[in-house]
C-alpha atoms as a PDB file:
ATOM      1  CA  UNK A   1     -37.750 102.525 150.512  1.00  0.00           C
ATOM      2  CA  UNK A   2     -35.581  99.423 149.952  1.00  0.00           C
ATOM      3  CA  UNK A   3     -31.719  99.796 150.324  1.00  0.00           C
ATOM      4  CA  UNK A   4     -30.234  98.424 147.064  1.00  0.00           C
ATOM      5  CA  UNK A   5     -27.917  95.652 147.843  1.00  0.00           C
ATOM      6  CA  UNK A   6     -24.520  94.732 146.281  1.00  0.00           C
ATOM      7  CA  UNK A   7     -24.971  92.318 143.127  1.00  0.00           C
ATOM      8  CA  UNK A   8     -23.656  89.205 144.953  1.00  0.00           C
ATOM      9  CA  UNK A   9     -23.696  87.697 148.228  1.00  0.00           C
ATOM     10  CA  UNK A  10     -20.101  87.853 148.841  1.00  0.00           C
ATOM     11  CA  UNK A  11     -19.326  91.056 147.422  1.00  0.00           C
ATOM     12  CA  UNK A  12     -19.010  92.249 150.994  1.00  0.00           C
ATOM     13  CA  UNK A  13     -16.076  90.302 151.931  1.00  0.00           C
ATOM     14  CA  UNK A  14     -14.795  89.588 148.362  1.00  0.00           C
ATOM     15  CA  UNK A  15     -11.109  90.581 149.590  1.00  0.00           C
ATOM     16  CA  UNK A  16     -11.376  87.892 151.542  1.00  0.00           C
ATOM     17  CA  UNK A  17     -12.891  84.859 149.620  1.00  0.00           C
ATOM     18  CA  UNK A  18      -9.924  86.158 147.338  1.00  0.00           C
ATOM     19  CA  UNK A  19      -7.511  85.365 149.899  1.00  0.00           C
ATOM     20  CA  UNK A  20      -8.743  82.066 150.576  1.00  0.00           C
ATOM     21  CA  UNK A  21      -8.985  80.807 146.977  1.00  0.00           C
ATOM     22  CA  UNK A  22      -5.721  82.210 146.993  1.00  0.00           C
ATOM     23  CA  UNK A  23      -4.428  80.076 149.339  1.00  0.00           C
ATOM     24  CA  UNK A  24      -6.027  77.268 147.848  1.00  0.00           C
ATOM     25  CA  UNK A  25      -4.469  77.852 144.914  1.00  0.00           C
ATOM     26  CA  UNK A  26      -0.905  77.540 146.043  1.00  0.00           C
ATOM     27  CA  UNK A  27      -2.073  74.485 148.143  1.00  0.00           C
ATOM     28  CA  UNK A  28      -2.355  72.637 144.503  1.00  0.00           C
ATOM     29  CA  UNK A  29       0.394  73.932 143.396  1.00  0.00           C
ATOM     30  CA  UNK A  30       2.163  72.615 146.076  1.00  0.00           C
ATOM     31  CA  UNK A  31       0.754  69.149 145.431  1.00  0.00           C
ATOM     32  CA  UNK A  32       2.010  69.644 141.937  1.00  0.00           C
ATOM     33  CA  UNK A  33       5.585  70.040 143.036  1.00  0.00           C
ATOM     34  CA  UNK A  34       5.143  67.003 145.007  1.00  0.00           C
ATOM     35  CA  UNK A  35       4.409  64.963 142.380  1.00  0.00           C
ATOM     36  CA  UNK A  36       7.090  66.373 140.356  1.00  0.00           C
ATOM     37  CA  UNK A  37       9.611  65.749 143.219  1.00  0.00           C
ATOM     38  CA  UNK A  38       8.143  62.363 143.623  1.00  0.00           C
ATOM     39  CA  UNK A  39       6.851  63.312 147.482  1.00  0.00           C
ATOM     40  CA  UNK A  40       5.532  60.152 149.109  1.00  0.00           C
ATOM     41  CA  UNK A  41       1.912  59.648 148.238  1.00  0.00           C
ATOM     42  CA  UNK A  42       0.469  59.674 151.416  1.00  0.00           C
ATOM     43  CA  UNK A  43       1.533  63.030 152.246  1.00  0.00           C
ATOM     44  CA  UNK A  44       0.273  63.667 148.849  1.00  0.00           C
ATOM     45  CA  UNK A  45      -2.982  62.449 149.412  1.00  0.00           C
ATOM     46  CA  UNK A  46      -3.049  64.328 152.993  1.00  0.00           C
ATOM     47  CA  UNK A  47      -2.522  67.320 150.957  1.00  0.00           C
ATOM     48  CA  UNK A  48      -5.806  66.844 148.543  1.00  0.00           C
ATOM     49  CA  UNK A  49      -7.569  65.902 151.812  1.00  0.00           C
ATOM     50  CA  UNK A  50      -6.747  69.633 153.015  1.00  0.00           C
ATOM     51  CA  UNK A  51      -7.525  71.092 149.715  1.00  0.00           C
ATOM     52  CA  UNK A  52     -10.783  69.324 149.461  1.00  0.00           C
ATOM     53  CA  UNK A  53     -11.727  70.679 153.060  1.00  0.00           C
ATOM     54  CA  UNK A  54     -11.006  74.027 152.251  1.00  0.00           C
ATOM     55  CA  UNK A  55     -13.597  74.230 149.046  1.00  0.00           C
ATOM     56  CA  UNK A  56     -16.114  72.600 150.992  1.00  0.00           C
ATOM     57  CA  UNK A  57     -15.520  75.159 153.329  1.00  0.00           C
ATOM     58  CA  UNK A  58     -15.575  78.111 150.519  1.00  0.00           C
ATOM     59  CA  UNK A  59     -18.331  76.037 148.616  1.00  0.00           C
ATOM     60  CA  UNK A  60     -20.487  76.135 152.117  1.00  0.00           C
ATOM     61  CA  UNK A  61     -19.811  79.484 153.025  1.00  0.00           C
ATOM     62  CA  UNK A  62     -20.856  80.603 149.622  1.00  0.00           C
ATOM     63  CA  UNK A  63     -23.972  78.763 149.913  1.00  0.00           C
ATOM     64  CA  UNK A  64     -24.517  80.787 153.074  1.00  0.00           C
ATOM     65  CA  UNK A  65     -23.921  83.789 151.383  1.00  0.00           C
ATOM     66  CA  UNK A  66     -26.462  83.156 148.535  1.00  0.00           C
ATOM     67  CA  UNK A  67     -29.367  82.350 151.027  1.00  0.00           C
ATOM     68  CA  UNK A  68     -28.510  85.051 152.962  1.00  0.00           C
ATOM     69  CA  UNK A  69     -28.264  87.611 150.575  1.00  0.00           C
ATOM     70  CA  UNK A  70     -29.748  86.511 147.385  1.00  0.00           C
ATOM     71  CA  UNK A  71     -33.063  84.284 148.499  1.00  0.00           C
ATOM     72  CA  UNK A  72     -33.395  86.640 151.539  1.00  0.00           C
ATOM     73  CA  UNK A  73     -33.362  89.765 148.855  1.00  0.00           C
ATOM     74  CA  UNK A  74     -36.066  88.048 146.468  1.00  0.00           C
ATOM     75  CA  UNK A  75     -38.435  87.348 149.600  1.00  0.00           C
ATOM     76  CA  UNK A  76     -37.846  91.248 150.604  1.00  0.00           C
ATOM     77  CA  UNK A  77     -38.448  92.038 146.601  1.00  0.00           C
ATOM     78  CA  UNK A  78     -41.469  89.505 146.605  1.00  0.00           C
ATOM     79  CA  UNK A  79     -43.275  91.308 149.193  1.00  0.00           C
ATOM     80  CA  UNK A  80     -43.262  94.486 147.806  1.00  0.00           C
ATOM     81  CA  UNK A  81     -44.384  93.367 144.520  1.00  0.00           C
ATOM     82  CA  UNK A  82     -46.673  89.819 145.321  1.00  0.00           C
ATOM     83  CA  UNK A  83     -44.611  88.434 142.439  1.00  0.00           C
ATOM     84  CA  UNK A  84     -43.435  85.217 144.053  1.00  0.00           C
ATOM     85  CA  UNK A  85     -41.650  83.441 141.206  1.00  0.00           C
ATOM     86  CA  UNK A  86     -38.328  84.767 142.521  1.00  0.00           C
ATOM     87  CA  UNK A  87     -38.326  83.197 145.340  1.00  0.00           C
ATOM     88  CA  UNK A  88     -38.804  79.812 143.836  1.00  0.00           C
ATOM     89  CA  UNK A  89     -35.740  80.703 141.030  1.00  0.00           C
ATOM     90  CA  UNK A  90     -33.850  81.097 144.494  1.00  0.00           C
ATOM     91  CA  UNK A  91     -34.800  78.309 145.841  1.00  0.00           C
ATOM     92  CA  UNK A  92     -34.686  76.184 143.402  1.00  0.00           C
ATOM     93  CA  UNK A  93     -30.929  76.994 142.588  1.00  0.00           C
ATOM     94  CA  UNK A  94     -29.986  76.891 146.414  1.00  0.00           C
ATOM     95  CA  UNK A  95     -31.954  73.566 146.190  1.00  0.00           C
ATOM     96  CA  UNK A  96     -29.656  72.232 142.943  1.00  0.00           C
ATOM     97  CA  UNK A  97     -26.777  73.929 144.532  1.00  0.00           C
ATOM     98  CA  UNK A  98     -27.154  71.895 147.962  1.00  0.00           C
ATOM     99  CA  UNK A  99     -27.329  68.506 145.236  1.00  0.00           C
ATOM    100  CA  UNK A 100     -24.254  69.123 143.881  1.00  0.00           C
ATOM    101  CA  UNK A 101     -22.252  69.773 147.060  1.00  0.00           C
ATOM    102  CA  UNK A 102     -23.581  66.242 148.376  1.00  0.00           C
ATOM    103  CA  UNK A 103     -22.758  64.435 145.145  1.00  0.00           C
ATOM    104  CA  UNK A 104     -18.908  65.291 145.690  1.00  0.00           C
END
């Protein structure tokens, strides 16, 4: 019998991908009171440079996540059934997923 898995990847540890985007969050809103106090731009720009690390970081680990949980599911679904297109819709979003992380 397969155990029935939560809908998402990251439902697991959702508190804490909360937290992050959270902090995240008030990260831009601190660049935004920069600007409005008229902050010197390179300390603004070393501020976007920190924000922009920490999506990747969220944006990699919820790759992770999704190939973990959600290709790794359809492959356990796929062999109890010999329908294989599932895999291949997994793949092929991890695949366009992967694309659009290297574009930015």
């Amino acid at each position: 019998m397969t155990q029935t898995l939560p809908p998402h990847g990251y439902s697991h540890d959702k508190d804490a991908w909360l937290k992050r985007l959270r902090r995240i969050e008030g990260q831009v809103r601190g660049i935004h009171r920069m600007v409005e106090e008229d902050q010197y731009c390179i300390d603004i720009l070393t501020q976007v440079s920190a924000i922009q690390s920490a999506l990747k970081a969220v944006s990699l680990g919820l790759l992770d996540e999704h190939l973990n949980h959600c290709v790794v599911g359809a492959v356990e679904a796929a062999q109890e059934s010999g329908d294989l297109t599932h895999i291949d819709d997994k793949l092929q979003e991890a695949s366009a997923a992967i694309a659009r992380l290297l574009k930015s």
